[in-house]
C-alpha atoms as a PDB file:
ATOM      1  CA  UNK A   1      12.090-114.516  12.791  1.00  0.00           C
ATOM      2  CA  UNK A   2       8.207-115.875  12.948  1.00  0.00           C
ATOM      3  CA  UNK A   3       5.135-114.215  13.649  1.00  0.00           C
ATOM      4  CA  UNK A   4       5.151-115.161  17.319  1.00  0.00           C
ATOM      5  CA  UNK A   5       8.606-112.707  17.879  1.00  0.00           C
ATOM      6  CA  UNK A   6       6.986-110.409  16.496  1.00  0.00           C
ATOM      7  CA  UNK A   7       4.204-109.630  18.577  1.00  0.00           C
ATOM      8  CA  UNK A   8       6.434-111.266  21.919  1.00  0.00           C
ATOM      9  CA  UNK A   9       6.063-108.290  24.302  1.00  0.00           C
ATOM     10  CA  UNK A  10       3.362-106.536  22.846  1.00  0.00           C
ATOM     11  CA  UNK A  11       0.436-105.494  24.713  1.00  0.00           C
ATOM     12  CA  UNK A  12      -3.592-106.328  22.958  1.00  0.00           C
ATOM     13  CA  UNK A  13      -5.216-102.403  23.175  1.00  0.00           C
ATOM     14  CA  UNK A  14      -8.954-102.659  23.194  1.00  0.00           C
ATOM     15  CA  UNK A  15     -10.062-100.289  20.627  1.00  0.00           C
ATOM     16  CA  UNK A  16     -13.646 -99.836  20.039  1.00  0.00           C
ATOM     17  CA  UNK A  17     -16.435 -97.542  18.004  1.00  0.00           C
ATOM     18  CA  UNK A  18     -18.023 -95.313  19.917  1.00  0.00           C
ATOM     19  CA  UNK A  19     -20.260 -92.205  19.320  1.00  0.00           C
ATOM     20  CA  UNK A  20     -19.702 -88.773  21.128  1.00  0.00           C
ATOM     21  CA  UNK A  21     -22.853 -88.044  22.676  1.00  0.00           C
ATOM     22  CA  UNK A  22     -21.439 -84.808  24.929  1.00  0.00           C
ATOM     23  CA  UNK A  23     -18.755 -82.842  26.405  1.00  0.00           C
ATOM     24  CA  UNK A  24     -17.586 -82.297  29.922  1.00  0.00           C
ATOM     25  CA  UNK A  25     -16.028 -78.872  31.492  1.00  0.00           C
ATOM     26  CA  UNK A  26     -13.680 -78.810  34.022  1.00  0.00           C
ATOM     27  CA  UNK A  27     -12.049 -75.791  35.724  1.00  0.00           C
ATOM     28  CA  UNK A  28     -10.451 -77.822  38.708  1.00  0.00           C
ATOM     29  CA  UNK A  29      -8.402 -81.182  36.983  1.00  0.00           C
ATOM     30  CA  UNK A  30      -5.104 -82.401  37.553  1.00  0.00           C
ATOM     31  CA  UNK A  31      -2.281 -79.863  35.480  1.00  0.00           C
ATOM     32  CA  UNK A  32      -1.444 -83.009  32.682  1.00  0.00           C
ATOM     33  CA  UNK A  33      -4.867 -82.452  31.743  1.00  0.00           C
ATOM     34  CA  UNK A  34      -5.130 -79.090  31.208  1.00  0.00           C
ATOM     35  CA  UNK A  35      -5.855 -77.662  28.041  1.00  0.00           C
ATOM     36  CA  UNK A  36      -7.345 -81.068  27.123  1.00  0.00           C
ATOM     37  CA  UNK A  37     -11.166 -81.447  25.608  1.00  0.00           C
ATOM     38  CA  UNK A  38     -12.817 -84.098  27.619  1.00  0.00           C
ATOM     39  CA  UNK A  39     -15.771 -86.141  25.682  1.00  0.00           C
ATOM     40  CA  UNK A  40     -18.592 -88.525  26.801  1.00  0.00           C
ATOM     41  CA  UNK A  41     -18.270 -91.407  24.187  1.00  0.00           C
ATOM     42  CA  UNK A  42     -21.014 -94.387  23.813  1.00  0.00           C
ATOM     43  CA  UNK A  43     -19.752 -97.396  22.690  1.00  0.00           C
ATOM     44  CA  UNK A  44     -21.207 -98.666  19.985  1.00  0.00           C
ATOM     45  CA  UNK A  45     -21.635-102.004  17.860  1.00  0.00           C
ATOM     46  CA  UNK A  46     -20.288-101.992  14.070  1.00  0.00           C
ATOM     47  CA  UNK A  47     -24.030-101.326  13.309  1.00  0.00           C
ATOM     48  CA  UNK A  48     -24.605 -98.188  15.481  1.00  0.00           C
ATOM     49  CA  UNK A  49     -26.364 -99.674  18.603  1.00  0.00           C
ATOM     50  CA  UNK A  50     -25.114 -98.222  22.045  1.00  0.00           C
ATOM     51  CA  UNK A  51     -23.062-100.964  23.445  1.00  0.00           C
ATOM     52  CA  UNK A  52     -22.229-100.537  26.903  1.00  0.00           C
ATOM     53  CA  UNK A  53     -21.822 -97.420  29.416  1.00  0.00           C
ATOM     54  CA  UNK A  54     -20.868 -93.799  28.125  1.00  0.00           C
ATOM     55  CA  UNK A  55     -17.210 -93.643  28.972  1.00  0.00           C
ATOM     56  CA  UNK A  56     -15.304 -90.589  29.565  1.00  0.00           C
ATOM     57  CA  UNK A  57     -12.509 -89.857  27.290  1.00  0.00           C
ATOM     58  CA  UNK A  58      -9.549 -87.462  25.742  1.00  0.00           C
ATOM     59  CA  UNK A  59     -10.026 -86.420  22.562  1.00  0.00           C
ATOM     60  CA  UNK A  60      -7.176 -86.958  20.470  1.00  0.00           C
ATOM     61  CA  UNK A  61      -8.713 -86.377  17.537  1.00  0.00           C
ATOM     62  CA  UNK A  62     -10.609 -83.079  16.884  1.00  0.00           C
ATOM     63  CA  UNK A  63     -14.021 -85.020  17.065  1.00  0.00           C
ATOM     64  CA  UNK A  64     -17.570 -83.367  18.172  1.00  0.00           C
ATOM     65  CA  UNK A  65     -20.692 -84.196  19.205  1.00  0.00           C
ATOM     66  CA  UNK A  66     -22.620 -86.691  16.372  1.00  0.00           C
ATOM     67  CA  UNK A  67     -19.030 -88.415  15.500  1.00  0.00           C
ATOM     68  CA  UNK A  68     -18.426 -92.097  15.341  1.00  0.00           C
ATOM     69  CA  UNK A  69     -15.143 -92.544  16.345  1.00  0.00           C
ATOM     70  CA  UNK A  70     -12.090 -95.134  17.676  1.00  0.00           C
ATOM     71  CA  UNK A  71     -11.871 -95.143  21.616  1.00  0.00           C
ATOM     72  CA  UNK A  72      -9.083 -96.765  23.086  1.00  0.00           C
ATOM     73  CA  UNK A  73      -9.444 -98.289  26.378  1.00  0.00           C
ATOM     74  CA  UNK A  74      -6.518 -98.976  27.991  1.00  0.00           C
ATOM     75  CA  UNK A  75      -4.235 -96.612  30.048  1.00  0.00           C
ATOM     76  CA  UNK A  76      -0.903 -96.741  28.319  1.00  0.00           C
ATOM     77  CA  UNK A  77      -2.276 -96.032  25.242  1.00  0.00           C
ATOM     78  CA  UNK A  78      -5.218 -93.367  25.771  1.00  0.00           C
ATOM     79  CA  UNK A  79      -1.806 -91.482  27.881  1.00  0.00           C
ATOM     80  CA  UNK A  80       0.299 -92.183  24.377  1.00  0.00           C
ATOM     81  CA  UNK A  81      -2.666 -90.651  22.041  1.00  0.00           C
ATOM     82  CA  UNK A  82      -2.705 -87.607  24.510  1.00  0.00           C
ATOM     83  CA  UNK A  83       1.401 -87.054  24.426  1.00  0.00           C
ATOM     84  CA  UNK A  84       1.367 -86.327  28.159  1.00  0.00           C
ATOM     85  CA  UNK A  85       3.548 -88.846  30.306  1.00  0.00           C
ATOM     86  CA  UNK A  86       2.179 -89.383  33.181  1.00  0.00           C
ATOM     87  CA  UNK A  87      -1.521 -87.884  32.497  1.00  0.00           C
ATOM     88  CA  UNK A  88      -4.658 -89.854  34.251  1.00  0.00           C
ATOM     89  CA  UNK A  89      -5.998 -91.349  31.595  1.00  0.00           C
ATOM     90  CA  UNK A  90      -7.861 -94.271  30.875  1.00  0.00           C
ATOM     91  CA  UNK A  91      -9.717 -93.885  27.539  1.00  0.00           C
ATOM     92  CA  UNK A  92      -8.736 -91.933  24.421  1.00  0.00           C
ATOM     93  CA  UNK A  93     -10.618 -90.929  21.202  1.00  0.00           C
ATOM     94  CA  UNK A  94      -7.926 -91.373  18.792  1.00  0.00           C
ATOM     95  CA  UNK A  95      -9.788 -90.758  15.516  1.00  0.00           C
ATOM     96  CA  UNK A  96     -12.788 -89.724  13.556  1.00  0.00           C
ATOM     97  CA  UNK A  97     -14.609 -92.705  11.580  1.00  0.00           C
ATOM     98  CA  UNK A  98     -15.648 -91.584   8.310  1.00  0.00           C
ATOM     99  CA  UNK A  99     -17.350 -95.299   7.381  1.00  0.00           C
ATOM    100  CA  UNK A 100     -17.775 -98.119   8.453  1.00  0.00           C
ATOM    101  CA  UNK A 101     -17.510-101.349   5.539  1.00  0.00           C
ATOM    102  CA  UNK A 102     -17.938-104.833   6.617  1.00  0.00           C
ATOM    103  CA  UNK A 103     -19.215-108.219   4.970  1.00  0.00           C
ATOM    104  CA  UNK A 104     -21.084-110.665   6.894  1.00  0.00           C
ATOM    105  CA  UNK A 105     -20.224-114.055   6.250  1.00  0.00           C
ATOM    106  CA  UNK A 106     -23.514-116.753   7.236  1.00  0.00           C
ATOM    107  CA  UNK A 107     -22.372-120.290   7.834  1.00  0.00           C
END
């Protein structure tokens, strides 16, 4: 078996850095989402600057506001981080960054 049948059927999930920057309160949201925290995450580069629009997101992970964390952005699996088939969801926080490490190569 080579590398290629191993990733045949798998689906690329855009997962990103992103800061949490607030929360949002709902009393009125659809039932699969009740009970969940909803965050306002800013994307951010590997360096800390805001790349992008604030995106709305599940948290999946426990995080607050201050945290850099990993946002997914794709349906399927923000909906698998949340464990709610079915939920409207777009965009998950699925964990808390506790450092980022990273060389730079110059050619």
């Amino acid at each position: 078996m080579g590398a290629s049948d191993l990733y045949r059927g798998l689906r690329c999930v855009d997962m990103r850095l992103a800061r949490v920057v607030g929360q949002v309160v709902s009393t009125q949201k659809n039932p699969k989402l009740e009970g969940a925290k909803l965050l306002l995450v800013q994307p951010v580069t590997a360096d800390g600057d805001s790349s992008g629009a604030v995106v709305l997101a599940v948290d999946a992970a426990q995080a607050g506001v201050g945290d850099l964390v990993l946002l997914v952005i794709e349906g399927r699996a923000a909906v698998s981080a949340l464990r709610r088939r079915g939920a409207p969801v777009d965009a998950a926080v699925v964990g808390v960054v506790d450092a980022v490490d990273f060389d730079v190569v110059h050619e």
